[in-house]
Protein backbone atom coordinates (compact mmCIF):
# COMPACT_ATOMS: atom_id res chain seq x y z
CA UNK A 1 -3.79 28.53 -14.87
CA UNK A 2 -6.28 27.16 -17.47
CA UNK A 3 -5.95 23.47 -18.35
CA UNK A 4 -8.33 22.10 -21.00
CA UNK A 5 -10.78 19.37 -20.34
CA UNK A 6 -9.38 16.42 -23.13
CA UNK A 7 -10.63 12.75 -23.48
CA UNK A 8 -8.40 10.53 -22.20
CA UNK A 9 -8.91 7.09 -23.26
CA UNK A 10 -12.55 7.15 -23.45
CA UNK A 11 -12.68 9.23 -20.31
CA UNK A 12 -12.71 12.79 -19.96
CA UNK A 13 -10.15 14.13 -17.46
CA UNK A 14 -7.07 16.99 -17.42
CA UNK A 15 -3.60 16.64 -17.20
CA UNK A 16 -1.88 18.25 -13.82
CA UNK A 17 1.47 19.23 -13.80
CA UNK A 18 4.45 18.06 -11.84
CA UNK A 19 4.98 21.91 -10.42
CA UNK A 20 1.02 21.94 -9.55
CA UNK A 21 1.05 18.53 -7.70
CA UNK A 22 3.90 19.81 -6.05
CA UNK A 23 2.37 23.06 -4.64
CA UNK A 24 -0.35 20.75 -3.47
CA UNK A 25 1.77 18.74 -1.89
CA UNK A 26 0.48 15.65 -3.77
CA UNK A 27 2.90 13.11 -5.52
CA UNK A 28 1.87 11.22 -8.90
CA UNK A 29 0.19 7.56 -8.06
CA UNK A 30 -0.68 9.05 -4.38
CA UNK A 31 -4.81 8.40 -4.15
CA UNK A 32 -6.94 11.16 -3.57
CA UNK A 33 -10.12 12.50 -3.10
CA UNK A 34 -12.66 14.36 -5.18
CA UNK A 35 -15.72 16.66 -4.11
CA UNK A 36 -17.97 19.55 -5.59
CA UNK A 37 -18.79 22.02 -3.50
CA UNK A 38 -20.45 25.61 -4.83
CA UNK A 39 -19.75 24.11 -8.42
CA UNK A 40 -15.91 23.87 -7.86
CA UNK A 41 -14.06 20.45 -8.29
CA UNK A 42 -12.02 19.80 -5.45
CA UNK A 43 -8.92 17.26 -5.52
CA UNK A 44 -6.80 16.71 -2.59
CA UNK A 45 -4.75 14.27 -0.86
CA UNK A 46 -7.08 11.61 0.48
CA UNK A 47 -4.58 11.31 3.73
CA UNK A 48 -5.07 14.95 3.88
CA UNK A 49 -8.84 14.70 3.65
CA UNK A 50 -9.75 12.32 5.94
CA UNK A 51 -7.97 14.28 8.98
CA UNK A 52 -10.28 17.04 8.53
CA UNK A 53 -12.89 16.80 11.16
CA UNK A 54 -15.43 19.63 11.63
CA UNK A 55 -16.46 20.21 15.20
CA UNK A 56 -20.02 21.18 14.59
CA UNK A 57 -20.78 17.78 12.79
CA UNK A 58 -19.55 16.08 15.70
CA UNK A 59 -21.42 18.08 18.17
CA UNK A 60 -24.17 17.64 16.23
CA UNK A 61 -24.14 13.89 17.07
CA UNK A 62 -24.55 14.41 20.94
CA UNK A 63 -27.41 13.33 22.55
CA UNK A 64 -29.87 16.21 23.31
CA UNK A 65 -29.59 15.24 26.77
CA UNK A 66 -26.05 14.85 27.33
CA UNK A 67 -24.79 16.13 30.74
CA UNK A 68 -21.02 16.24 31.34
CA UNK A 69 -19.30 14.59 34.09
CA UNK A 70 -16.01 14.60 36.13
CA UNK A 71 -14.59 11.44 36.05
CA UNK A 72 -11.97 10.39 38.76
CA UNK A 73 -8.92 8.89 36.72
CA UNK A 74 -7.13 7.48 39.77
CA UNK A 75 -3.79 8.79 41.38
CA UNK A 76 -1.49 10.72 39.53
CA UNK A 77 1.40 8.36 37.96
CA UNK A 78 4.06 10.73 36.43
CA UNK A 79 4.52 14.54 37.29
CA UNK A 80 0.84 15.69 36.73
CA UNK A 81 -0.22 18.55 39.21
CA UNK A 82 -3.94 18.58 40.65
């Protein structure tokens, strides 16, 4: 689909259809958020968005010398089998 770039009150922007918002899942007035990566413009639902976690960035925020640990949680308290 190509959608031309148009000024919109002093701004440039596009208009987005109701069918495209709703294939993304994204209603009119809902806030969202915008990036750029590898020269594309990404818009999606900022709710969406911020659930997105990668695992390497958080890994990558360990301490070097982190050593993991069993930790005794007490007695069991519902059905939990050990």
């Amino acid at each position: 689909m190509n959608i031309k770039i148009q000024n919109l009150e002093g701004k440039d922007g596009i208009c987005v259809s109701k069918n495209l918002l709703d294939s993304a899942q994204i209603k009119a007035d809902e806030e969202v958020q915008v990036t750029i990566q590898n020269g594309r413009i990404i818009v999606e639902s900022a709710a969406k968005a911020i659930k997105r976690i990668k695992l390497r960035e958080l890994v990558s925020k360990m301490p070097k010398d982190y050593k993991p640990m069993e930790l005794d949680w007490g007695k069991p308290v519902g059905k939990e089998v050990w």
